[in-house]
C-alpha atoms as a PDB file:
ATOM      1  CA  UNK A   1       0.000   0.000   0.000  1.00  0.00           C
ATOM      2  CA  UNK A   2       1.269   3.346  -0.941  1.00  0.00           C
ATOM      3  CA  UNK A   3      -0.301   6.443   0.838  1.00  0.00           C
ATOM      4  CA  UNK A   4       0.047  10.366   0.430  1.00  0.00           C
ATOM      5  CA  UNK A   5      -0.621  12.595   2.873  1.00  0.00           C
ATOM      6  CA  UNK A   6      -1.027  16.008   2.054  1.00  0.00           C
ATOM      7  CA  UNK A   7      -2.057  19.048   4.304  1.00  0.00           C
ATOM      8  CA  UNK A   8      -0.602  22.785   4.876  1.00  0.00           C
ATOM      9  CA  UNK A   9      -0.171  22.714   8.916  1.00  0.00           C
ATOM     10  CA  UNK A  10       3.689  20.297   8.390  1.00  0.00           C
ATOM     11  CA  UNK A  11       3.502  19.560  11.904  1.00  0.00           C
ATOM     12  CA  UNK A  12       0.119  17.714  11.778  1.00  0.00           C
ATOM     13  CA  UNK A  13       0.765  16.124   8.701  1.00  0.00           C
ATOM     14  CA  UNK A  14       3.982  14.894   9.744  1.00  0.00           C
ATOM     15  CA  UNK A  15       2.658  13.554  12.961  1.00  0.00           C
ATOM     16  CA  UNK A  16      -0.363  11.434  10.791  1.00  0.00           C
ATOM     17  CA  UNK A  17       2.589  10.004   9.155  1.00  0.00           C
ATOM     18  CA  UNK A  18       4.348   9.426  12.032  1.00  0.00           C
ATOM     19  CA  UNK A  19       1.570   7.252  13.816  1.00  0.00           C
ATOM     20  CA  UNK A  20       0.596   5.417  10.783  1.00  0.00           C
ATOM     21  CA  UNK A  21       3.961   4.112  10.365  1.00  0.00           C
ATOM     22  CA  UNK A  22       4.119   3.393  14.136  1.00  0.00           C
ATOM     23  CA  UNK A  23       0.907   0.730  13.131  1.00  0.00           C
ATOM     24  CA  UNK A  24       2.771  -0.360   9.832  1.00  0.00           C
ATOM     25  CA  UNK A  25       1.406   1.712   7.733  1.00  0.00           C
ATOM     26  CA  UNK A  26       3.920   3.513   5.327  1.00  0.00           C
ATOM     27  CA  UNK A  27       3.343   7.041   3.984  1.00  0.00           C
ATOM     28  CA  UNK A  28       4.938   9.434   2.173  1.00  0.00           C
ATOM     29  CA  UNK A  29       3.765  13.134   2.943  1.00  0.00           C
ATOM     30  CA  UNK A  30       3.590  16.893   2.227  1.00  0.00           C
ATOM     31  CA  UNK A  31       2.470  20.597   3.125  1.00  0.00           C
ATOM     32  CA  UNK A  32       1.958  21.527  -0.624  1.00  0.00           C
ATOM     33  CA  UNK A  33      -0.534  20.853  -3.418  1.00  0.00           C
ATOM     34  CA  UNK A  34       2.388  21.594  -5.856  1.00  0.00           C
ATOM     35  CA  UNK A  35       4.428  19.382  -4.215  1.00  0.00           C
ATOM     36  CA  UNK A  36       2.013  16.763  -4.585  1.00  0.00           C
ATOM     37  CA  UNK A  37       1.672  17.080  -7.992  1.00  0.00           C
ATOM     38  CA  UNK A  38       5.357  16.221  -8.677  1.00  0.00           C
ATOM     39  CA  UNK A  39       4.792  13.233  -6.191  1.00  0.00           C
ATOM     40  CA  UNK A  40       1.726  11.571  -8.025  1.00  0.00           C
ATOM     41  CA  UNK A  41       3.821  12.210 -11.362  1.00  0.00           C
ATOM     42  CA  UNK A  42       7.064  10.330  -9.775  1.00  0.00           C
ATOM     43  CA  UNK A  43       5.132   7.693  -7.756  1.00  0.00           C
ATOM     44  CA  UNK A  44       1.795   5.500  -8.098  1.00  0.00           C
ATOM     45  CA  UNK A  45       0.116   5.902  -4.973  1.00  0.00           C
ATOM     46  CA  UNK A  46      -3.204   3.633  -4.098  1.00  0.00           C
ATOM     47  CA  UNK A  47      -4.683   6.355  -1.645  1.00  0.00           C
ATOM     48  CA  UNK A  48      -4.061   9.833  -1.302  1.00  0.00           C
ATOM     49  CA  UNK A  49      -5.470  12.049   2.347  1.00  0.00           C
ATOM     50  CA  UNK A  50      -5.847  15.573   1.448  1.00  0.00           C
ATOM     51  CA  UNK A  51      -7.118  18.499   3.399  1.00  0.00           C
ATOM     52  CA  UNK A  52      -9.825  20.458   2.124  1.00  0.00           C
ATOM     53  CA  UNK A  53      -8.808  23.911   2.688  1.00  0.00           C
ATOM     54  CA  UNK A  54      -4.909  24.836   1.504  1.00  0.00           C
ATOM     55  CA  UNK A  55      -3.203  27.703   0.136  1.00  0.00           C
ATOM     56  CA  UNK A  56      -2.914  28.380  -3.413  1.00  0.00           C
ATOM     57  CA  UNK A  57      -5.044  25.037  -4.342  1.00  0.00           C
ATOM     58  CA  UNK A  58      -7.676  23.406  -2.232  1.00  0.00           C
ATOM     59  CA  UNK A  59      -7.966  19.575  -1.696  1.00  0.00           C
ATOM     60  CA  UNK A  60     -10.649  19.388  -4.010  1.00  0.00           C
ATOM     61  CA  UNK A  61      -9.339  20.984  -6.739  1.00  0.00           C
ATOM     62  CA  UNK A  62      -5.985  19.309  -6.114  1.00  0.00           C
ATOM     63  CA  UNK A  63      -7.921  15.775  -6.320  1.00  0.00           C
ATOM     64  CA  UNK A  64      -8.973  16.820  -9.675  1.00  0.00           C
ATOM     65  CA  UNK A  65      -5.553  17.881 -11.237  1.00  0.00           C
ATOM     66  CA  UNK A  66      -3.978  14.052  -9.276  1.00  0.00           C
ATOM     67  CA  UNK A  67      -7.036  12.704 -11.485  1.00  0.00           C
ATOM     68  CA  UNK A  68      -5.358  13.602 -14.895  1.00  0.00           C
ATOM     69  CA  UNK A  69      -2.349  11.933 -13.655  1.00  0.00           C
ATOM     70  CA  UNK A  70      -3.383   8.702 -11.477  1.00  0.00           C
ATOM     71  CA  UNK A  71      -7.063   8.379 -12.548  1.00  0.00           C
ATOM     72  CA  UNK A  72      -7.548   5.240 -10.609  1.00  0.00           C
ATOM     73  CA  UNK A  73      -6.200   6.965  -7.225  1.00  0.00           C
ATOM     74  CA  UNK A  74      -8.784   6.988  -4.268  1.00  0.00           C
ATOM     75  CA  UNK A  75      -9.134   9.830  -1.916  1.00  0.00           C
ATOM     76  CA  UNK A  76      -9.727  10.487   1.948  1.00  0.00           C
ATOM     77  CA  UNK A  77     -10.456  14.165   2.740  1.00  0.00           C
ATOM     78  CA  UNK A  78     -10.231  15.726   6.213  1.00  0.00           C
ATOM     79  CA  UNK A  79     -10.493  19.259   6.927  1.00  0.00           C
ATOM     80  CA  UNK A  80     -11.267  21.616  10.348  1.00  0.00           C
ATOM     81  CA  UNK A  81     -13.780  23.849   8.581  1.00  0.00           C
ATOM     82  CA  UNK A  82     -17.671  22.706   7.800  1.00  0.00           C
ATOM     83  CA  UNK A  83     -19.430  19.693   7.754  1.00  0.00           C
ATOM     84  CA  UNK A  84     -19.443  16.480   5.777  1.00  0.00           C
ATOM     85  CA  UNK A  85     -22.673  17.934   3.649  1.00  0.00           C
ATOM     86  CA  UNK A  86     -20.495  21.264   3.105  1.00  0.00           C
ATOM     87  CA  UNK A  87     -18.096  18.839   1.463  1.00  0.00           C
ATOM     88  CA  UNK A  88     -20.456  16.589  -0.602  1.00  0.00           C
ATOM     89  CA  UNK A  89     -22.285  19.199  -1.858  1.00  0.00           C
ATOM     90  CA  UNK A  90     -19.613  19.949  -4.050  1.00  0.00           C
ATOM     91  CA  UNK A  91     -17.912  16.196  -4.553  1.00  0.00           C
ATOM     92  CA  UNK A  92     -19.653  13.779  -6.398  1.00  0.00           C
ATOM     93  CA  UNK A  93     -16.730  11.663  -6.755  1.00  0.00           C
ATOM     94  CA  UNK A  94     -17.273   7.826  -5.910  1.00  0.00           C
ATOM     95  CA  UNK A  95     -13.861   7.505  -5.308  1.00  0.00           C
ATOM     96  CA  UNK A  96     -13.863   9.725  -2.176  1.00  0.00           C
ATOM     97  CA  UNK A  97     -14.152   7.078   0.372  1.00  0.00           C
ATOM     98  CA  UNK A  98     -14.585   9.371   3.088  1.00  0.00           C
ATOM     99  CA  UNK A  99     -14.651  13.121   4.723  1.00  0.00           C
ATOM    100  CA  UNK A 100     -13.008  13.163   8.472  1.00  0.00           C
ATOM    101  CA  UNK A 101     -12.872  16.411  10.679  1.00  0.00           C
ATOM    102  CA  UNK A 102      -9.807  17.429  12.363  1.00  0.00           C
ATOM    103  CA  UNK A 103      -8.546  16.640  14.439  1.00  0.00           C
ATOM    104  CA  UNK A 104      -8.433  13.062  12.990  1.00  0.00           C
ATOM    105  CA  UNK A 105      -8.541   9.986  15.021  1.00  0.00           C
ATOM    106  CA  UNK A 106      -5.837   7.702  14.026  1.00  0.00           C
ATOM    107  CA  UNK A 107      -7.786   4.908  14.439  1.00  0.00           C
ATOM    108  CA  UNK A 108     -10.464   5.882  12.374  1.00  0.00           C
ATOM    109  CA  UNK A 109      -8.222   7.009   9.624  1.00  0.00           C
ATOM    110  CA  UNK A 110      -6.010   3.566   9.170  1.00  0.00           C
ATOM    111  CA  UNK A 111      -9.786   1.825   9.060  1.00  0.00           C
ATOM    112  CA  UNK A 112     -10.981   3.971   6.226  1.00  0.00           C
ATOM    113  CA  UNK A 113      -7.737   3.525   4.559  1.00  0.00           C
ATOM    114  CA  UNK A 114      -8.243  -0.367   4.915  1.00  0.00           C
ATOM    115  CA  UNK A 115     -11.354   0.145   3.867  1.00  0.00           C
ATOM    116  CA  UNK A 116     -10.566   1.919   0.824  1.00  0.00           C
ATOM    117  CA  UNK A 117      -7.602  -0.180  -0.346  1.00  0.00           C
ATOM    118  CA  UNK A 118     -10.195  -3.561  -0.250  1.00  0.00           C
ATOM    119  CA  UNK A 119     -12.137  -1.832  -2.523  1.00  0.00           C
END
């Protein structure tokens, strides 16, 4: 399994990646949308966990530009702002497994990403 993590606060995103690999879970990660745009184009990832709100590009519009590249990528967004029908209401996507508010329980997280990688 090969998992990108991408969200603009570094310290939280480095800390998700820090407790998924403490449960075996590998995963690269990232405070940039640009950045994870060279990533996708370098590397075939199974999963990617964005955050909905970022500088510059948002989660959702970074999904779409990682869906030119790795069309059969699946998605996890979590965010600290609005609620899950905020986020549907513009995703229609049936490869967005799931929408998880901040701050994100770990154990809830590596069960959605099991979840999504059986699919």
């Amino acid at each position: 399994m090969n998992i990108l993590l991408v969200d603009d606060e570094q310290e939280l995103v480095s800390t998700l990646a820090e407790r998924l690999s403490i449960r075996g879970i590998e995963a690269d990660w990232t405070s940039s949308g640009e950045e994870a745009l060279v990533k996708v184009t370098d590397q075939a990832y199974d999963l990617a966990v964005l955050d909905v709100k970022m500088p510059k590009i948002s989660g959702l519009e970074l999904q779409a530009e990682m869906e030119k590249i790795r069309p059969e990528l699946k998605y996890i967004f979590m965010t600290g702002h609005g609620s899950e029908r905020d986020f549907r209401s513009g995703s229609s996507d049936t490869r967005t497994i799931c929408y998880l508010i901040k701050p994100v329980n770990i154990d809830i997280l590596i069960s959605k990403i099991k979840e999504a990688l059986a699919r």
